[in-house]
Protein backbone atom coordinates (compact mmCIF):
# COMPACT_ATOMS: atom_id res chain seq x y z
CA UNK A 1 0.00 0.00 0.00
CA UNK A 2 1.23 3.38 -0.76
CA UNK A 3 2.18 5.70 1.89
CA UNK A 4 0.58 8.16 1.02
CA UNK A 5 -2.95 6.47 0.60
CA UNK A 6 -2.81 6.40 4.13
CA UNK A 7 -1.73 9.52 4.97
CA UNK A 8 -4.66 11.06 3.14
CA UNK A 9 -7.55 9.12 6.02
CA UNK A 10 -5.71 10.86 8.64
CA UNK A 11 -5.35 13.86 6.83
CA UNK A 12 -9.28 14.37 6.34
CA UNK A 13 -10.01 12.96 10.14
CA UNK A 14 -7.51 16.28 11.25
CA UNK A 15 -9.60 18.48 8.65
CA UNK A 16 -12.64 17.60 9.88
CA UNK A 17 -11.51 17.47 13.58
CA UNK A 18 -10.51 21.00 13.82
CA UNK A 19 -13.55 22.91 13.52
CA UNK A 20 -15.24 20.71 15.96
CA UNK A 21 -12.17 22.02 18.65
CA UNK A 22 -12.81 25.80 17.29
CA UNK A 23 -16.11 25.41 17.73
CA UNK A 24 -15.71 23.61 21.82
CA UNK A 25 -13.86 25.99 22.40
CA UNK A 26 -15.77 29.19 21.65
CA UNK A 27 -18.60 27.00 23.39
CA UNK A 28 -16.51 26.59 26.44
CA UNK A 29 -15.84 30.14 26.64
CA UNK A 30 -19.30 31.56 25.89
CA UNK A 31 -20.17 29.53 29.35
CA UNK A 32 -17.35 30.89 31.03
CA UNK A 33 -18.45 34.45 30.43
CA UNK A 34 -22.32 33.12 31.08
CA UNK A 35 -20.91 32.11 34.53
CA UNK A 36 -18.82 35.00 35.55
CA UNK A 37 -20.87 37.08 38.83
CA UNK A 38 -21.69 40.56 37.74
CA UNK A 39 -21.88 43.54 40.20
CA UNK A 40 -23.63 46.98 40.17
CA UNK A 41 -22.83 49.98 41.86
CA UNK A 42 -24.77 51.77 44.40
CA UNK A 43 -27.07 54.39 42.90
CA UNK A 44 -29.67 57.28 44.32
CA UNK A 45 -31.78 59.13 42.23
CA UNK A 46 -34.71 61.76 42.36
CA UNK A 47 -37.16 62.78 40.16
CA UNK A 48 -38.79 66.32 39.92
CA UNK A 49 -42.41 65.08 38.47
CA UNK A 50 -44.44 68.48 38.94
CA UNK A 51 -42.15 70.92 37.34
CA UNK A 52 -44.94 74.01 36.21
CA UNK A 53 -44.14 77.28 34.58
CA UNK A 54 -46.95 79.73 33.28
CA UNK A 55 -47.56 83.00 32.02
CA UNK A 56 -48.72 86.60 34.05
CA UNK A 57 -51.83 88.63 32.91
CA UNK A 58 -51.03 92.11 32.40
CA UNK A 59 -54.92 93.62 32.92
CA UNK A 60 -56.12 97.28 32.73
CA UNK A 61 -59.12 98.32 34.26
CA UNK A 62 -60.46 101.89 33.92
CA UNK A 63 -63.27 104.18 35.90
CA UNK A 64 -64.89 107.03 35.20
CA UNK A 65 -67.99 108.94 33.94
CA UNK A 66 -69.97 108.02 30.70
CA UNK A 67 -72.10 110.78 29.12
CA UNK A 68 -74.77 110.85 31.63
CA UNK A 69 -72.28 111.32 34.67
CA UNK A 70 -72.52 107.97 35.89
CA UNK A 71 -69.33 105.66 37.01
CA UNK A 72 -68.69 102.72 34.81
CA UNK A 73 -65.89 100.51 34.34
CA UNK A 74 -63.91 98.89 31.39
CA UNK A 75 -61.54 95.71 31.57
CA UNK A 76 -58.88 95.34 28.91
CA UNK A 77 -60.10 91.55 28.84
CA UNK A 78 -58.23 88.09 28.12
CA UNK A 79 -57.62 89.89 24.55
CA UNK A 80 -54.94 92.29 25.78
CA UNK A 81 -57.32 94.93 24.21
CA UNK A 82 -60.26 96.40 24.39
CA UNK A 83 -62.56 99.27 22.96
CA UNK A 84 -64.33 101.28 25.28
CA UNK A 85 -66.96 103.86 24.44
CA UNK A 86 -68.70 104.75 27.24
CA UNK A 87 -66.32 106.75 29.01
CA UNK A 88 -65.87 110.32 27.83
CA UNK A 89 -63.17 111.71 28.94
CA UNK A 90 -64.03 115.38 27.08
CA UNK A 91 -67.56 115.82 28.14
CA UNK A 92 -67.05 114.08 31.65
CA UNK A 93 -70.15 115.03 34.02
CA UNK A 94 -71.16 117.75 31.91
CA UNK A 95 -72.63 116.52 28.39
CA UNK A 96 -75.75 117.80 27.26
CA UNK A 97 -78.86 115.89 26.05
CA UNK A 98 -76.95 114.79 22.59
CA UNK A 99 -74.27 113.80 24.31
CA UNK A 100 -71.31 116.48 23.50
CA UNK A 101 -69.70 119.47 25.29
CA UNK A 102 -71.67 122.88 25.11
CA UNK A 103 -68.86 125.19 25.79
CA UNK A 104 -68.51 128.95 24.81
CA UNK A 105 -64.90 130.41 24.60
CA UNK A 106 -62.78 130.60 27.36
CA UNK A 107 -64.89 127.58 29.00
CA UNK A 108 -63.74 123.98 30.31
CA UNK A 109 -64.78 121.06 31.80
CA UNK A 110 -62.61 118.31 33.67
CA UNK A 111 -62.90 114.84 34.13
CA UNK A 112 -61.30 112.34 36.60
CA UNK A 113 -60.49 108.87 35.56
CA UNK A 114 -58.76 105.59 37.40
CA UNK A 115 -56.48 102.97 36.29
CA UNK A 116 -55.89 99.69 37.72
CA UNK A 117 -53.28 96.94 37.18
CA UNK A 118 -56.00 94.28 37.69
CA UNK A 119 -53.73 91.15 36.28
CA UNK A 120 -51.00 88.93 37.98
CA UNK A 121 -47.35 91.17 36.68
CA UNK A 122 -46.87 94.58 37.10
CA UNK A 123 -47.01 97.28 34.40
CA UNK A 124 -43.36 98.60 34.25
CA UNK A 125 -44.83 101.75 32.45
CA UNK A 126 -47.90 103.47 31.58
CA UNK A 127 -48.42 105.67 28.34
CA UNK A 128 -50.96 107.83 26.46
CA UNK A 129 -51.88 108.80 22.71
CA UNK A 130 -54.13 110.69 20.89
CA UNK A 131 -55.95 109.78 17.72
CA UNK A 132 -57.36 111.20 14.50
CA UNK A 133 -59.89 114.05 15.36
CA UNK A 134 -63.10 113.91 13.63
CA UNK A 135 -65.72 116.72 13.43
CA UNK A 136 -69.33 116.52 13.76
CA UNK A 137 -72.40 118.77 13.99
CA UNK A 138 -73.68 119.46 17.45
CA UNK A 139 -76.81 122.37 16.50
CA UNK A 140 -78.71 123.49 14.82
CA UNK A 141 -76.06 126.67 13.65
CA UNK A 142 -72.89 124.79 12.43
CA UNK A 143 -69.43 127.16 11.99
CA UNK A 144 -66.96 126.24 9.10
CA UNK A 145 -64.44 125.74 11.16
CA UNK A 146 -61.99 122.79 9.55
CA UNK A 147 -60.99 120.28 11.52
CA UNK A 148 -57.29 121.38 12.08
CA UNK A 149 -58.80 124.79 13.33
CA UNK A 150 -61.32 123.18 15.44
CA UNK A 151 -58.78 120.88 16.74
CA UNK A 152 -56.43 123.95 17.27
CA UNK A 153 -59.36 125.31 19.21
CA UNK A 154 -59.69 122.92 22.00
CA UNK A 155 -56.81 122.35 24.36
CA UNK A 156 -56.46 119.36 26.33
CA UNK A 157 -54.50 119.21 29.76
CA UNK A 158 -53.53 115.36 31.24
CA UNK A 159 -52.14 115.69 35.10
CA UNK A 160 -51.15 112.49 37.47
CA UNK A 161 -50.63 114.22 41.02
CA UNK A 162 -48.06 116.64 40.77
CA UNK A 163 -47.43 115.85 37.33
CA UNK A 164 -48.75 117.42 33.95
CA UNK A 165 -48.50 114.61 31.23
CA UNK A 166 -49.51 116.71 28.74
CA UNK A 167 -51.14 120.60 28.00
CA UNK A 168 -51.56 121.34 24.65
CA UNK A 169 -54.21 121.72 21.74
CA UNK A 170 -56.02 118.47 20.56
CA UNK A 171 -54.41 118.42 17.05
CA UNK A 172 -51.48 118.39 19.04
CA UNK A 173 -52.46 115.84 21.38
CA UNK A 174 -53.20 113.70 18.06
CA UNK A 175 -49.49 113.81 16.99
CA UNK A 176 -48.25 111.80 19.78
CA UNK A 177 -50.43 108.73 18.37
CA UNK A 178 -46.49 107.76 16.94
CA UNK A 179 -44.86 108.67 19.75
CA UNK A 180 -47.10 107.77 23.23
CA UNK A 181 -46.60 110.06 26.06
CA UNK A 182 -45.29 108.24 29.20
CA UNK A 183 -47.25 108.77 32.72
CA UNK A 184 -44.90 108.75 35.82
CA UNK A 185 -44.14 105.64 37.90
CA UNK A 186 -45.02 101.86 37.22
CA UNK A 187 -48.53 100.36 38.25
CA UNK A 188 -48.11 97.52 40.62
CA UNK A 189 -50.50 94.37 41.05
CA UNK A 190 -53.59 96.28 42.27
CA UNK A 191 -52.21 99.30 41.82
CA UNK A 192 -53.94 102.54 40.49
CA UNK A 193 -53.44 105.89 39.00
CA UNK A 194 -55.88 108.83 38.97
CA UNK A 195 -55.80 111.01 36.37
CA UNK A 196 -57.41 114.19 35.60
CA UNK A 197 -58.37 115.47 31.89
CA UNK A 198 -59.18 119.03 31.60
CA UNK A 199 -60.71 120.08 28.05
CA UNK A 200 -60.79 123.77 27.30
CA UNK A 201 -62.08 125.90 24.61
CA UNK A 202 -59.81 128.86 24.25
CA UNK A 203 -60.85 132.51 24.63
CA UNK A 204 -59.71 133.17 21.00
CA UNK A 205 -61.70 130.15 19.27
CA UNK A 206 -64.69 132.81 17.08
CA UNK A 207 -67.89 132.12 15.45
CA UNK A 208 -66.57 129.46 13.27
CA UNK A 209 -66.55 126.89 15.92
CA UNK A 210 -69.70 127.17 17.34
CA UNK A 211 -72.47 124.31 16.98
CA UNK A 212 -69.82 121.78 16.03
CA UNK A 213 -67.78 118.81 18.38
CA UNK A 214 -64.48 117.17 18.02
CA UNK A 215 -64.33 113.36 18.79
CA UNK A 216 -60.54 112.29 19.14
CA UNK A 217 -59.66 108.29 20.46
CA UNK A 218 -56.97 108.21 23.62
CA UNK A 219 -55.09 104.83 23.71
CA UNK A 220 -53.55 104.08 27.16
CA UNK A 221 -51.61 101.48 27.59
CA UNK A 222 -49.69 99.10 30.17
CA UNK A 223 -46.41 97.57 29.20
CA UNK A 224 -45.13 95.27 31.08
């Protein structure tokens, strides 16, 4: 018999023996590791589970007189804004039946209103505009007077305390609709300011303003 015939039995038996070791041993160490004792370190821990932010209200509330002299009040609202037209701060306690101002030259009449920080923040200023003026007929003997002139004829006086916020003529008064006028001091939660608006008709103002009313808007404003 050749040699080599039967070196190639023993040959194939080695073949085939070695991936049968490979494969005990990966076996044999997979177990190991599957037996080895694993340990953990102490730990502590704490969880925050009611962690709340939320936002302020910033709320205006304003008093005064409507057209018939009585006290009512307006709220700024959820909004942020709000129109109110029942408080006129021109004709205060003094309108006639239609509603508007019957004043001859030289006359006035003033009206006292309140602000109040009503919300949950305070209001780290407080400011003022004017509006467009619009005329309107208030007779039955109407002047020609344009609006600009009629506007020039009616001055209008804002004072906090001590402090005059502004004293000028309405047209005037409608120029700072760009550029708000600021009233001293923040308003605090529940905190108020009083403020007194004194519209005059000035000695000069002639026949051409007679039987006729200005309307102008005021915008006041919280900022917080």
């Amino acid at each position: 018999m050749n040699e080599n015939s039967v070196d190639k039995p023993r040959r194939a038996k080695r073949r085939l023996a070695l991936p049968a070791i490979i494969a005990g041993g990966l076996s044999s160490m997979l177990l190991a590791f599957s037996l080895t004792p694993t340990f953990s370190a102490l730990t502590a821990a704490i969880t925050n589970d009611s962690n709340t932010v939320g936002t302020g209200s910033l709320v205006m509330q304003e008093t005064g007189p409507n057209n018939a002299g009585t006290q009512v009040t307006c709220t700024s609202g959820a909004a942020g804004t709000a129109t109110c037209s029942t408080i006129n701060k021109f004709g205060g306690d003094n309108p006639t039946t239609s509603g508007y101002m019957a004043l001859k030259p030289g006359g006035s009449t003033t009206t006292t209103v309140k602000f109040k920080n009503i919300g949950s923040v305070s209001a780290s200023t407080f400011t003022v505009a004017g509006g467009t003026i619009t005329k309107a007929n208030n007779g039955s003997v109407n002047g020609t007077a344009s609006v600009a002139a009629l506007g020039s004829a009616f001055k209008i006086k804002i004072t906090s305390g001590s402090n005059t916020v502004f004293d000028d003529t309405a047209t005037a008064f409608a120029a700072t609709a760009s550029s708000p006028l600021t009233i001293p001091g923040a308003v605090a939660v529940n905190g108020e300011v009083t403020l007194t608006i004194t519209t005059t008709l000035q000695a000069s103002a002639d026949a051409t303003t007679q039987g006729l009313s200005i309307t102008q808007p005021i915008v006041w404003t919280f900022n917080a």
